[in-house]
N, C-alpha and C. Protein backbone atom coordinates (compact mmCIF):
# COMPACT_ATOMS: atom_id res chain seq x y z
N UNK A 1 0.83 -1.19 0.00
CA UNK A 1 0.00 0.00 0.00
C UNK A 1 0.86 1.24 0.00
N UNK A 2 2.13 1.24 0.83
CA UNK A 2 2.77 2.24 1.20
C UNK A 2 3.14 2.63 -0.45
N UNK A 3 4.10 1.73 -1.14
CA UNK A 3 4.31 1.49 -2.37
C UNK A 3 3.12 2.46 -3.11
N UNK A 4 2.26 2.08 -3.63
CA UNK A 4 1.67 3.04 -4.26
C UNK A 4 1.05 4.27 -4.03
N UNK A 5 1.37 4.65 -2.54
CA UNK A 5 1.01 5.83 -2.35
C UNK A 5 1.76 6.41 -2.70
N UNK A 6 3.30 6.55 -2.58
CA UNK A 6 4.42 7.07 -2.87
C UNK A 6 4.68 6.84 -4.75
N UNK A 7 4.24 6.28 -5.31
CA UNK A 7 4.35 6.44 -6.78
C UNK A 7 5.45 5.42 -7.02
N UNK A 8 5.77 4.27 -5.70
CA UNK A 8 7.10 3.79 -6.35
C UNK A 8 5.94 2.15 -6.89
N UNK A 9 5.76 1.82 -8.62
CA UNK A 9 5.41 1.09 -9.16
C UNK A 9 6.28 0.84 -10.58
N UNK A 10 7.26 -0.40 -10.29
CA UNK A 10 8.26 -0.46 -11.50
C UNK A 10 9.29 0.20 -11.23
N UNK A 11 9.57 0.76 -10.34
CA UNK A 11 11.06 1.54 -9.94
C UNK A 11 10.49 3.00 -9.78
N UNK A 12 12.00 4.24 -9.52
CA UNK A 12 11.67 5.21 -9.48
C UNK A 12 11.83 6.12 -10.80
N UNK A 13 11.10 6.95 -10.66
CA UNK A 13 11.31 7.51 -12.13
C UNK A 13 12.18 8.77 -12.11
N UNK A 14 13.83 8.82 -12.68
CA UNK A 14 14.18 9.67 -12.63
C UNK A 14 14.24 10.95 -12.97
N UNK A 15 12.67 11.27 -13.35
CA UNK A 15 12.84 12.39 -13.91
C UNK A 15 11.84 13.15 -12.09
N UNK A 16 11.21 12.22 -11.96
CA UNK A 16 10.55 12.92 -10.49
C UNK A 16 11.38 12.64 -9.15
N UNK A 17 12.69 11.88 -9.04
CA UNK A 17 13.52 12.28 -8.33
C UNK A 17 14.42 13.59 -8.80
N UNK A 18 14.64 13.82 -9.43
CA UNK A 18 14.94 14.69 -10.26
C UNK A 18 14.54 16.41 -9.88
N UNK A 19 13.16 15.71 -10.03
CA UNK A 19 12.25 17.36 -9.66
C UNK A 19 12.33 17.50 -8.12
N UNK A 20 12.43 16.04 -7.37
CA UNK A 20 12.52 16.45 -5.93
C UNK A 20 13.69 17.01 -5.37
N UNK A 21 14.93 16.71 -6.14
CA UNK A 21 16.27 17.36 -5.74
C UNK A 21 15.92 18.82 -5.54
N UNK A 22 15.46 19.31 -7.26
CA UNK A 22 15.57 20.60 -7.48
C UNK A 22 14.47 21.75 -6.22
N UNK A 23 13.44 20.47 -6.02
CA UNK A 23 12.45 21.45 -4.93
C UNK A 23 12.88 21.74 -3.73
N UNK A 24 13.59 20.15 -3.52
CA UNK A 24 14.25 20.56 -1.53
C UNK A 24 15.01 21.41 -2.12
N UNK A 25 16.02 21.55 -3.00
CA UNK A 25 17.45 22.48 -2.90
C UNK A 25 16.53 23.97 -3.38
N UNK A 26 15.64 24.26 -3.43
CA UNK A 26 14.86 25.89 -3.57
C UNK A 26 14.23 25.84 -2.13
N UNK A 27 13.80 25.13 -1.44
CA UNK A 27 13.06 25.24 -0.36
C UNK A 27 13.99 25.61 0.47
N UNK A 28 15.42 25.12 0.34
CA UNK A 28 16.46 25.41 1.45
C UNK A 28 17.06 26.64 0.77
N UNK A 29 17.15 26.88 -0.25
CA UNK A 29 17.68 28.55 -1.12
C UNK A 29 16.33 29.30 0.00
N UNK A 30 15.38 28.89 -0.13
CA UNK A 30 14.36 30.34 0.35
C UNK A 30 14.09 30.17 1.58
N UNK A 31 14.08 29.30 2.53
CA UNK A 31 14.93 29.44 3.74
C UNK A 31 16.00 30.20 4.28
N UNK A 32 17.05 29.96 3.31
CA UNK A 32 18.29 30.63 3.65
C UNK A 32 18.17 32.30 3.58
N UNK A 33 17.39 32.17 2.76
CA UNK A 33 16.97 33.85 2.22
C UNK A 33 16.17 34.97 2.74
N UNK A 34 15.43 33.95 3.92
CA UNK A 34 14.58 34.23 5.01
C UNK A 34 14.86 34.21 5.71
N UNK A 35 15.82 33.56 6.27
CA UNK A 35 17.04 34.31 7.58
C UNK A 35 17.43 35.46 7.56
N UNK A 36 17.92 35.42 6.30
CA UNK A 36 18.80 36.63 5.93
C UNK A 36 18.14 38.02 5.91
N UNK A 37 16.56 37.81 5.58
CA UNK A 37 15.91 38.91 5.31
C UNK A 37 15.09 39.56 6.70
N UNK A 38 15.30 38.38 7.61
CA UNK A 38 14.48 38.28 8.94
C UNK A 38 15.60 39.58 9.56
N UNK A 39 16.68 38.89 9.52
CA UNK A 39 18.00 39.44 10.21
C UNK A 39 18.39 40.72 9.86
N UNK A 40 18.39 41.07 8.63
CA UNK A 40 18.61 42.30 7.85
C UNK A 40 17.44 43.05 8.97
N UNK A 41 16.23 42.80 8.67
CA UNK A 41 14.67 43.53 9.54
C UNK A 41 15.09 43.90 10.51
N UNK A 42 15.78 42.96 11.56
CA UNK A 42 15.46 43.00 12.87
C UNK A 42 16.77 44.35 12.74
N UNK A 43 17.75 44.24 12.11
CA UNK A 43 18.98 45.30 12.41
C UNK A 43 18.08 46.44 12.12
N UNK A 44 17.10 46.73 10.25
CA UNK A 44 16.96 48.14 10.32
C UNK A 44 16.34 48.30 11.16
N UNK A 45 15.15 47.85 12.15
CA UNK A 45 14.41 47.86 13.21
C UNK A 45 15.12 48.37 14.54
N UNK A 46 15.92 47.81 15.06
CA UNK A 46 16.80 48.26 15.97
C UNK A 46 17.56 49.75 15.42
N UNK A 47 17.90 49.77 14.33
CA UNK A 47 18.54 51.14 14.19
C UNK A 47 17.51 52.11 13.77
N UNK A 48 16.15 51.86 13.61
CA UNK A 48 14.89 52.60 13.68
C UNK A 48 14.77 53.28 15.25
N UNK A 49 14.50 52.41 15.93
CA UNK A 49 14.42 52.50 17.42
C UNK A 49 15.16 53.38 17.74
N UNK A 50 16.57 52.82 17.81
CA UNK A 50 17.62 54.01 18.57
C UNK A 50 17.43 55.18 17.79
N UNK A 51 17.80 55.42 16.38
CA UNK A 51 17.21 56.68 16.37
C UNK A 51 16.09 57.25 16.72
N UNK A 52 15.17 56.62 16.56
CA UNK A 52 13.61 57.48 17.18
C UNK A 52 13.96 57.69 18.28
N UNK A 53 14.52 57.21 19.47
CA UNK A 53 15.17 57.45 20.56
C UNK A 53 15.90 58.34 20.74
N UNK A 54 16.58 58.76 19.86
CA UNK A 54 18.24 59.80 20.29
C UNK A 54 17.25 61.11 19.36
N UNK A 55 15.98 61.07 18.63
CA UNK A 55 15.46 62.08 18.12
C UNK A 55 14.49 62.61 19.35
N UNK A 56 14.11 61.53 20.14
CA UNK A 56 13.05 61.98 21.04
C UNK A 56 13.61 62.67 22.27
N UNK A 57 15.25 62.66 22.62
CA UNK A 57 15.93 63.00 23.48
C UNK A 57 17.01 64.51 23.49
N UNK A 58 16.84 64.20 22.23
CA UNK A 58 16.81 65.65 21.49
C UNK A 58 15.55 66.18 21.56
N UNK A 59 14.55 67.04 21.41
CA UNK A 59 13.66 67.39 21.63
C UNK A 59 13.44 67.46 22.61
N UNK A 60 13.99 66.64 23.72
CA UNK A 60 12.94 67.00 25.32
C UNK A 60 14.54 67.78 26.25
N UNK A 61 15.29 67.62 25.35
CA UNK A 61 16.35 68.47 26.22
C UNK A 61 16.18 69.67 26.43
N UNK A 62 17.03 70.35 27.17
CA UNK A 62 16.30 71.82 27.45
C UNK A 62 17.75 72.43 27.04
N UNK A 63 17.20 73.80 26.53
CA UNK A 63 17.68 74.82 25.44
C UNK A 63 19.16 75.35 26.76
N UNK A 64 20.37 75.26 25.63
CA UNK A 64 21.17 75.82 26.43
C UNK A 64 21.57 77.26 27.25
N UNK A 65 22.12 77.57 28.06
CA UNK A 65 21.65 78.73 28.73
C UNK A 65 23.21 79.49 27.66
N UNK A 66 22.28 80.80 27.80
CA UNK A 66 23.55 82.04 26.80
C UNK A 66 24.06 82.73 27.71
């Protein structure tokens, strides 16, 4: 039963191992790419922050005396 759920009848057919190489090896390309893009986020995010921070601390400082 297992056998024909999986499509293996008469051997495997190399053209659909084939296609499965190429899908895991894109699934792990766009994985990898989604780290990368997660990570990139989280930095401009953090350097969003601190500046909105060092802008908001500016502004509440008080005017120097002359």
């Amino acid at each position: 039963m297992a056998k024909a759920l999986l499509g293996y009848v008469g051997g495997s057919d190399p053209r659909l191992l084939a296609e499965m190489r190429r899908l895991q090896q894109r699934v792990q390309d766009l994985e990898s790419e989604l780290v990368r893009i997660q990570e990139e986020n989280d930095a401009l995010t953090a350097a969003a922050t601190r500046d909105s921070l060092l802008e908001l601390d500016a502004r509440q400082a008080e005017p120097a005396l002359t």
